[in-house]
N, C-alpha and C. Protein backbone atom coordinates (compact mmCIF):
# COMPACT_ATOMS: atom_id res chain seq x y z
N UNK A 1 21.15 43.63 1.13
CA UNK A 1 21.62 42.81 0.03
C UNK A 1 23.11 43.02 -0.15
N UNK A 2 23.74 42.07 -0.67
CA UNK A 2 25.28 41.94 -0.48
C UNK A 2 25.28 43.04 -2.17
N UNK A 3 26.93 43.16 -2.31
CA UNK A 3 27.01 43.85 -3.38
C UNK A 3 26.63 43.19 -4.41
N UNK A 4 26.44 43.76 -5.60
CA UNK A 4 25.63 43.18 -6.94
C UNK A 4 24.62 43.04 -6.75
N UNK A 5 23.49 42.93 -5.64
CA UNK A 5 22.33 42.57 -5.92
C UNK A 5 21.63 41.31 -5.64
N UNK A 6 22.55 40.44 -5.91
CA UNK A 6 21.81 39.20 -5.51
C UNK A 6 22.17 38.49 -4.08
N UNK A 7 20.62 38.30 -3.54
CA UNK A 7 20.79 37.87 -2.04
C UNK A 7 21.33 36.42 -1.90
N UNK A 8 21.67 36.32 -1.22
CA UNK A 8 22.53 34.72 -0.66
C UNK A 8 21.62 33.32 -0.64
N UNK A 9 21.93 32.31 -1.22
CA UNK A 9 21.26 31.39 -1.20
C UNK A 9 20.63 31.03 0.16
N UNK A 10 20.16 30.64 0.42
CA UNK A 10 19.51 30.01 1.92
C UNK A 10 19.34 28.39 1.62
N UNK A 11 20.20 27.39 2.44
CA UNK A 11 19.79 26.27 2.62
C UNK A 11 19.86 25.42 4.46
N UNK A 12 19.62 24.80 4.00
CA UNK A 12 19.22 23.97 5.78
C UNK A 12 17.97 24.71 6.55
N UNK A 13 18.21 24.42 7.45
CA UNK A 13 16.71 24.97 8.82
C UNK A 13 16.32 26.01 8.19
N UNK A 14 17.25 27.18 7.78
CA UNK A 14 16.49 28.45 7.39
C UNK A 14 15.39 28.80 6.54
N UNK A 15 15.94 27.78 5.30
CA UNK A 15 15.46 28.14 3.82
C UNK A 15 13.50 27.24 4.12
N UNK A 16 13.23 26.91 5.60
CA UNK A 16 11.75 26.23 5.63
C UNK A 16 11.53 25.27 4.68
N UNK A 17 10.03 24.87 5.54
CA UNK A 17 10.29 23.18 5.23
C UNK A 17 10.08 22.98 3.86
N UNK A 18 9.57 23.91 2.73
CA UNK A 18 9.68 23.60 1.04
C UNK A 18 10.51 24.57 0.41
N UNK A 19 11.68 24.48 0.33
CA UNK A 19 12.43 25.00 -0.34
C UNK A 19 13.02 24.30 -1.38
N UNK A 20 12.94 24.78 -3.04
CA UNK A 20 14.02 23.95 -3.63
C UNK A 20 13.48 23.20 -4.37
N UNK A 21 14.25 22.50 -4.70
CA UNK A 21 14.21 21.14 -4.83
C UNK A 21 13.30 19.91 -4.39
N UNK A 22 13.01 20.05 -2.42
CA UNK A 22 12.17 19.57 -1.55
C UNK A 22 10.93 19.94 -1.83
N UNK A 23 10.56 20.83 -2.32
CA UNK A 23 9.06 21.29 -2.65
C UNK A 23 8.47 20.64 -3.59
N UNK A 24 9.47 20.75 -4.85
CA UNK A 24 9.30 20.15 -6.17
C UNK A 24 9.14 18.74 -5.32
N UNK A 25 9.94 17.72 -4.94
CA UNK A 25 9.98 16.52 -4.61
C UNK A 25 8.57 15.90 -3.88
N UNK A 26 8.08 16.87 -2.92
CA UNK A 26 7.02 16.51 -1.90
C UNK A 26 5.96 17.08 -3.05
N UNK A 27 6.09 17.76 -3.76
CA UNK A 27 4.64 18.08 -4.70
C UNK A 27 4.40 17.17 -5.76
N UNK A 28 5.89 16.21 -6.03
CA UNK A 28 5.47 15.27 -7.02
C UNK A 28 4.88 14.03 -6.39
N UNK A 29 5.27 14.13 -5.20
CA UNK A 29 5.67 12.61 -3.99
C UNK A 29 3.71 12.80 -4.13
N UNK A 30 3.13 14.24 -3.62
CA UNK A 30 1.66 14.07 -3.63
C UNK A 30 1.01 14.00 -4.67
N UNK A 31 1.17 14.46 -5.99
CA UNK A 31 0.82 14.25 -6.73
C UNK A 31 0.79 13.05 -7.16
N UNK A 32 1.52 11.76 -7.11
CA UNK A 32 1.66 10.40 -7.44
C UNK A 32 0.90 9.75 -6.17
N UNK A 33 0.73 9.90 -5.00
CA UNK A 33 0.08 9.42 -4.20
C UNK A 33 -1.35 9.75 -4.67
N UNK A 34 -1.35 10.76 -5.11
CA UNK A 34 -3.34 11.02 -4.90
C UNK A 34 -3.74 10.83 -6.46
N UNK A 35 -2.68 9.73 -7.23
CA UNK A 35 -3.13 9.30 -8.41
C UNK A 35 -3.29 7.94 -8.34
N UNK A 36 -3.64 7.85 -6.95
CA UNK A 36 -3.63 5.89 -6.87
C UNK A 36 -4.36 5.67 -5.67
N UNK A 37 -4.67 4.51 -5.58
CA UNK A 37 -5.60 4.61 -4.21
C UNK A 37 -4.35 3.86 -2.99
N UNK A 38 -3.82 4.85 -2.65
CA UNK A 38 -2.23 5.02 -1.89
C UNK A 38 -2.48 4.34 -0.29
N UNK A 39 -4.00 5.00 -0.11
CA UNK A 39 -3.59 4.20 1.33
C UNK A 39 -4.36 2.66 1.78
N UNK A 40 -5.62 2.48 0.97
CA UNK A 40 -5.73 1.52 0.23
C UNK A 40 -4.76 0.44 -0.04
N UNK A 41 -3.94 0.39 -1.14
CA UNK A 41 -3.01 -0.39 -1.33
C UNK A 41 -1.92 -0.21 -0.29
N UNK A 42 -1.63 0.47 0.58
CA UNK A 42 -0.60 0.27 1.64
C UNK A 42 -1.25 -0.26 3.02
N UNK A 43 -2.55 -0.62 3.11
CA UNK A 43 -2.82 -1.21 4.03
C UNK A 43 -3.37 -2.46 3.77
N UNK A 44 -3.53 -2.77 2.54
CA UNK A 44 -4.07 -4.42 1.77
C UNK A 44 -2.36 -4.85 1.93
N UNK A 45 -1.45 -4.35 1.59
CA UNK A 45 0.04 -4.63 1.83
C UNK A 45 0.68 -4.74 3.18
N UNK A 46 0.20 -4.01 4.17
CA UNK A 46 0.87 -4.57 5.57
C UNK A 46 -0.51 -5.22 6.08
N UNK A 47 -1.49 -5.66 5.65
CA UNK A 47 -2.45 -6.52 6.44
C UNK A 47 -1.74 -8.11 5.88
N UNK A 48 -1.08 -8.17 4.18
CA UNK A 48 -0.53 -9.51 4.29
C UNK A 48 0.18 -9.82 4.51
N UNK A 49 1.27 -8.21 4.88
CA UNK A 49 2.75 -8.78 5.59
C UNK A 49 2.83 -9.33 7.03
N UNK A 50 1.43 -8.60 7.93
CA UNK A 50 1.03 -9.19 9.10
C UNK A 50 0.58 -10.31 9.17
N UNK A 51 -0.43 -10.85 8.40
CA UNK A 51 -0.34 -12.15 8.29
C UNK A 51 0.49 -13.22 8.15
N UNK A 52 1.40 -12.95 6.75
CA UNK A 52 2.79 -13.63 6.32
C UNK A 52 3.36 -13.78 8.18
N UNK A 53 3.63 -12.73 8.36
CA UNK A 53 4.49 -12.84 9.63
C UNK A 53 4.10 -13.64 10.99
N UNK A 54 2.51 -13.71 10.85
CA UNK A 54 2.07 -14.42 12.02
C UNK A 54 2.25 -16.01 11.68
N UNK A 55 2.36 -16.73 10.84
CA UNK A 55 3.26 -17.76 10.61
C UNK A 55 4.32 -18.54 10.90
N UNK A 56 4.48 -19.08 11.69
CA UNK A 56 5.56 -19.34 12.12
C UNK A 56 6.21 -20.79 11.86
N UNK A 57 5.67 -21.34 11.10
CA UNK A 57 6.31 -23.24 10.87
C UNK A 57 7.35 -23.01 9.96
N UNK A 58 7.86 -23.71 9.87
CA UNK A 58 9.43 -23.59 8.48
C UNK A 58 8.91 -24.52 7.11
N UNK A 59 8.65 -23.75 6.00
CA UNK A 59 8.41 -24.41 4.97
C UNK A 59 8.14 -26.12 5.32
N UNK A 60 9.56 -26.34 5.11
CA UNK A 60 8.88 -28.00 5.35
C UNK A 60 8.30 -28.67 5.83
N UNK A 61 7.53 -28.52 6.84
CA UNK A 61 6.54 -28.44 8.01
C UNK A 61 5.19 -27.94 7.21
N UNK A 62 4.95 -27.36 6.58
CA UNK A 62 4.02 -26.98 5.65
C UNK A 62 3.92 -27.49 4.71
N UNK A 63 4.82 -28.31 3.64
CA UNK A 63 4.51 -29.04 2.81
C UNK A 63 4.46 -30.67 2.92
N UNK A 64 4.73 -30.88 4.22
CA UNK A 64 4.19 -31.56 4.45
C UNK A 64 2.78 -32.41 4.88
N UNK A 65 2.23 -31.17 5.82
CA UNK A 65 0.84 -30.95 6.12
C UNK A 65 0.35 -31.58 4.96
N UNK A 66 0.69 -30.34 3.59
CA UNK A 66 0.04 -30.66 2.27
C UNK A 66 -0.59 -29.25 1.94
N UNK A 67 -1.93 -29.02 0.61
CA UNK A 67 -2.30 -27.87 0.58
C UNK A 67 -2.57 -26.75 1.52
N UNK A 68 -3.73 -27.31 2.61
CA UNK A 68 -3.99 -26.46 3.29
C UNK A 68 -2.67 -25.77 4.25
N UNK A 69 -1.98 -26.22 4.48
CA UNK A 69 -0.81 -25.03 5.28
C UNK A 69 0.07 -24.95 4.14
N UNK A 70 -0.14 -24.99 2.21
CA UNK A 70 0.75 -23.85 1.62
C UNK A 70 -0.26 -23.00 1.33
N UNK A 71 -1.68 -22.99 1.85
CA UNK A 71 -2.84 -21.67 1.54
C UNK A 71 -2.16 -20.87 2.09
N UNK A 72 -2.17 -21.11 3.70
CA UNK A 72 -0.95 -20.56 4.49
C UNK A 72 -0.04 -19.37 4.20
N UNK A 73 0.30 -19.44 3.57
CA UNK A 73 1.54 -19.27 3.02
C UNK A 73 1.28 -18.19 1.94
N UNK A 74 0.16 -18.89 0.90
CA UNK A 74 -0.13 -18.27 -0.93
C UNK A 74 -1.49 -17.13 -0.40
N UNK A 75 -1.99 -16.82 0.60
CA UNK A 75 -2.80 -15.78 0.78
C UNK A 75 -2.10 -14.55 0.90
N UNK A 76 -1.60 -14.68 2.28
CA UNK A 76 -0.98 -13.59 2.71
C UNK A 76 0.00 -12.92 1.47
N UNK A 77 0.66 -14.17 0.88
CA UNK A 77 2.03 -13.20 -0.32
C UNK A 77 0.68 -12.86 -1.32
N UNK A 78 -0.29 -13.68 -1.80
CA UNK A 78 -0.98 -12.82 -2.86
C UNK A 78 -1.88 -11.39 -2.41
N UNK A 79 -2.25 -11.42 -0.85
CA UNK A 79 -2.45 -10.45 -0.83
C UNK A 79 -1.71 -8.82 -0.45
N UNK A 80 0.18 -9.47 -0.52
CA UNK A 80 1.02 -8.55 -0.45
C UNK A 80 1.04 -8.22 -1.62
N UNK A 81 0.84 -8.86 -2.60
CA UNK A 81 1.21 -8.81 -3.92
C UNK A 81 0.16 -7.66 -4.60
N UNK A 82 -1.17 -8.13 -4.06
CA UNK A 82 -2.25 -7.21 -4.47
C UNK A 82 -2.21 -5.81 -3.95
N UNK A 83 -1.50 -5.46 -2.55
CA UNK A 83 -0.92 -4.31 -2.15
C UNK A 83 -0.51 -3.36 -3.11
N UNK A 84 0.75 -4.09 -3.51
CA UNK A 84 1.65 -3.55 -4.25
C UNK A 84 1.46 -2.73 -5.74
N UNK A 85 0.37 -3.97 -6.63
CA UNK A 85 -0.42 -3.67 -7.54
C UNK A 85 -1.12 -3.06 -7.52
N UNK A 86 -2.35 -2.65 -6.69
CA UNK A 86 -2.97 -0.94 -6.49
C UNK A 86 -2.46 -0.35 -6.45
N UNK A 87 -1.08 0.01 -6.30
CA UNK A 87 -0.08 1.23 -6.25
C UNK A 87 0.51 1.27 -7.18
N UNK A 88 0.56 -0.10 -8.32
CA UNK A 88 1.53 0.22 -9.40
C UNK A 88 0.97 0.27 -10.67
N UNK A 89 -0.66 -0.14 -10.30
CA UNK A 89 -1.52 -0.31 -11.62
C UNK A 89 -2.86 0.26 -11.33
N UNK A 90 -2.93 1.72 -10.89
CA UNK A 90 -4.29 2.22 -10.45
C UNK A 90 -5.50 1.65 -11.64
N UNK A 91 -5.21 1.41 -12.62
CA UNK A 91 -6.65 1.58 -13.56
C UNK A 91 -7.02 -0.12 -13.01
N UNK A 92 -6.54 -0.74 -12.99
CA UNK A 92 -7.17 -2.67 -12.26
C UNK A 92 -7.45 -2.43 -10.76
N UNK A 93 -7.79 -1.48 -10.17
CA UNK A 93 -8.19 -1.19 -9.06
C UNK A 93 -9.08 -1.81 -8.56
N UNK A 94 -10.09 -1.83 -9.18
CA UNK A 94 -11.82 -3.04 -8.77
C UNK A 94 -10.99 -4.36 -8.79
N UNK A 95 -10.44 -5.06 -9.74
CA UNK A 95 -9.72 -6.23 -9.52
C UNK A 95 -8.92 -6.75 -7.90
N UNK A 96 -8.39 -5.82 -8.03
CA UNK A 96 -6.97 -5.97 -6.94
C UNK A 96 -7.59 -5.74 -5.86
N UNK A 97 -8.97 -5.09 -5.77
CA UNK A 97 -9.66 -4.78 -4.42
C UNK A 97 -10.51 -5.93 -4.13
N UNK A 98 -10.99 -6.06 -5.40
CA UNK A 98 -12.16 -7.62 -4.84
C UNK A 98 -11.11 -8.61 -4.65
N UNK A 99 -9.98 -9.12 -5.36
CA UNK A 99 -9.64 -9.87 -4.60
C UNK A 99 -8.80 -9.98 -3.22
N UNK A 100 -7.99 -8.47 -2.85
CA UNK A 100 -7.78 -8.88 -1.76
C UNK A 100 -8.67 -8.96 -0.41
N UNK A 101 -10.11 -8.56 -0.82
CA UNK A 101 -11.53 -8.67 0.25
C UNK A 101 -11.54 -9.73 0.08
N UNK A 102 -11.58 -10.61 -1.10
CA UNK A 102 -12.25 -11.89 -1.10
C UNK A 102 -11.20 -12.92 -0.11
N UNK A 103 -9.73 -12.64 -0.29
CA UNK A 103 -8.24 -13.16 0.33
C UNK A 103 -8.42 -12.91 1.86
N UNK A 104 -8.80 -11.80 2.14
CA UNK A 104 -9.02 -11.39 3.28
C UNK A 104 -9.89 -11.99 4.18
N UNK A 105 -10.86 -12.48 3.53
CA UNK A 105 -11.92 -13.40 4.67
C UNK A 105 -11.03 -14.86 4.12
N UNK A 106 -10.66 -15.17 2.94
CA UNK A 106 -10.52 -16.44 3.17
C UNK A 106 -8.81 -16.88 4.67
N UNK A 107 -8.47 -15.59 4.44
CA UNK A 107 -7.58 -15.80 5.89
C UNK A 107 -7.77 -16.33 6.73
N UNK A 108 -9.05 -15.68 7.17
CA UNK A 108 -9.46 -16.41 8.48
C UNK A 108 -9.25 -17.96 8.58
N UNK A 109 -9.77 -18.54 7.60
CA UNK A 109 -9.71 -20.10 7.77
C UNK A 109 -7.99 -20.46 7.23
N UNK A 110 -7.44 -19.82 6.44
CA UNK A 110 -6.26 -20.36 6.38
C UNK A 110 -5.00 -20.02 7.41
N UNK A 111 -5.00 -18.64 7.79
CA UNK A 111 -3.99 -18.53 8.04
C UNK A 111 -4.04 -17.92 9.48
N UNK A 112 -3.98 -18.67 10.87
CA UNK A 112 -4.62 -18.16 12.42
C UNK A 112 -5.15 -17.08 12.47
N UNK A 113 -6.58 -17.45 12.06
CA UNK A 113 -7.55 -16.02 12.69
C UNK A 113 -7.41 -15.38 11.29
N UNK A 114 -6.71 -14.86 9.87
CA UNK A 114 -6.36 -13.97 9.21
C UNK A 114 -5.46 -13.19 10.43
N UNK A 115 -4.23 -13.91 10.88
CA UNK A 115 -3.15 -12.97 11.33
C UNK A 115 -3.53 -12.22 12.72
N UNK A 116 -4.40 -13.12 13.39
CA UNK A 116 -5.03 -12.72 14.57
C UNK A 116 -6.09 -11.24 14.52
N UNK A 117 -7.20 -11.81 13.24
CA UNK A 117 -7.43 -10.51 13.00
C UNK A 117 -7.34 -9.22 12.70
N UNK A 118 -5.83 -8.31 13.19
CA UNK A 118 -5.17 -7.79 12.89
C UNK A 118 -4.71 -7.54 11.26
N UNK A 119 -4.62 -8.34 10.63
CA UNK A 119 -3.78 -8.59 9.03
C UNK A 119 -5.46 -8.56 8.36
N UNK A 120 -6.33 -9.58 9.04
CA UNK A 120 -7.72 -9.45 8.11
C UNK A 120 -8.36 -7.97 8.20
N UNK A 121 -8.06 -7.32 9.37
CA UNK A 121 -8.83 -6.61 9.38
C UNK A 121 -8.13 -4.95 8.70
N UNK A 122 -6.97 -4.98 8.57
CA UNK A 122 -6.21 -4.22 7.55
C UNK A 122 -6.02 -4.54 6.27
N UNK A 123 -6.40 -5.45 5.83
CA UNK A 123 -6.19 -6.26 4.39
C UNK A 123 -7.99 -6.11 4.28
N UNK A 124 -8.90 -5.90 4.92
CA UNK A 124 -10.61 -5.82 4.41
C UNK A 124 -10.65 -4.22 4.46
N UNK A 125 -9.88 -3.36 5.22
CA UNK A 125 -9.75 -1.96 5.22
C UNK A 125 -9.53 -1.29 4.20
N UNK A 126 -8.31 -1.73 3.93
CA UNK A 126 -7.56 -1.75 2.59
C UNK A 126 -8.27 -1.86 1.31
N UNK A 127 -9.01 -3.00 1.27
CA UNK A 127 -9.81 -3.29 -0.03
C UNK A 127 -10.88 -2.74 -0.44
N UNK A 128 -11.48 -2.25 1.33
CA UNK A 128 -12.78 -1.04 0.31
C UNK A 128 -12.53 0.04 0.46
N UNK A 129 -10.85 0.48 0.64
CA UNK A 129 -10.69 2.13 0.85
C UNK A 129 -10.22 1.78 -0.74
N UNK A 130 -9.37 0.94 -1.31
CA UNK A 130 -9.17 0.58 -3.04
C UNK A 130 -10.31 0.59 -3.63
N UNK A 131 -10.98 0.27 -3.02
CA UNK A 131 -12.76 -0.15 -4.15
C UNK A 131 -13.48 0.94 -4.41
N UNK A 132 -13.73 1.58 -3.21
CA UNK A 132 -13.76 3.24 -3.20
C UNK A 132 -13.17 4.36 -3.81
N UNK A 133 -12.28 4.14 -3.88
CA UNK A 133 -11.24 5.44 -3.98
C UNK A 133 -11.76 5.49 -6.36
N UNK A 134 -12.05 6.80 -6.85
CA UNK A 134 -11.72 7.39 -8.14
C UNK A 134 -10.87 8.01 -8.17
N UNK A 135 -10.33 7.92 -9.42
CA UNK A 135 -9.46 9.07 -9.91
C UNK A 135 -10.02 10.45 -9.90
N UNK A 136 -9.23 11.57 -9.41
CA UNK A 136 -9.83 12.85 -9.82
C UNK A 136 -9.77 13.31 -11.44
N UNK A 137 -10.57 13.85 -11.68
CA UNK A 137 -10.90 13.72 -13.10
C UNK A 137 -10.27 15.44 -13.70
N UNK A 138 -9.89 15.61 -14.51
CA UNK A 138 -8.98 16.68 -14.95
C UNK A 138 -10.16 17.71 -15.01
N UNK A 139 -9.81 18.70 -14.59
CA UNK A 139 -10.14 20.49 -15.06
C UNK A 139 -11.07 20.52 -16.29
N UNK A 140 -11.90 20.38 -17.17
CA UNK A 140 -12.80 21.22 -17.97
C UNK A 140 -12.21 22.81 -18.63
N UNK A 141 -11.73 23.24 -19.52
CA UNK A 141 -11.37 23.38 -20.13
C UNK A 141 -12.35 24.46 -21.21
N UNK A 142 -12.94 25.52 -20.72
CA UNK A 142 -13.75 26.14 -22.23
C UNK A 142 -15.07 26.30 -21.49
């Protein structure tokens, strides 16, 4: 130990991978993940961004068609949307899950395949790992 007593801070490679600050950060980062149905809503969210993306006409080309190619279009963002909302509103969880299952098959007919399968089949993953998933329920107490 250096003089006085107190040993030298340690930061970078040395100080290992939770030191600090980083510990605190990754223990809150898990703690907020495992208060939501986290992977659930992050895979109802890239099953509609895969979809969205398998799209390829330019708006106007779609409103022209008429409804059926802006379904097109209003699945995939509502079921990005429903992503997002399991992660930002755990207690509407049954909501946001039935409908992006229910969004999820209606893909198929709207939007190629549901995203060549791929987007349906991460967006139906998604919705019953959300439908599934409880809150852990606090400690008991006495």
């Amino acid at each position: 130990m250096p003089e006085g007593g107190v040993a030298p801070r340690v930061d970078g490679p040395a100080a290992g991978p939770i030191s600090g600050g980083a510990g605190r950060t990754v223990g809150r980062w898990r703690a907020w993940r495992r208060s939501r149905p986290f992977w659930g809503g992050l895979l109802v969210a890239i099953g509609g961004a895969e979809i969205l993306v398998t799209l390829r006409a330019p708006l106007p080309v779609i409103l022209h068609i008429g409804p059926q190619g802006l379904a097109g279009y209003l699945v995939p963002v509502i079921l990005l949307l429903c992503g997002v909302l399991l992660l930002a509103h755990p207690p509407q969880r049954l909501f946001y899950a039935l409908v992006s299952l229910v969004l999820a098959l209606v893909s198929w007919l709207t939007s190629n395949l549901g995203g060549f399968f791929v987007g349906m089949l991460l967006a139906l993953v998604g919705g019953c790992l959300a439908f599934a998933w409880t809150p852990v329920k606090a400690a008991r107490r006495g």
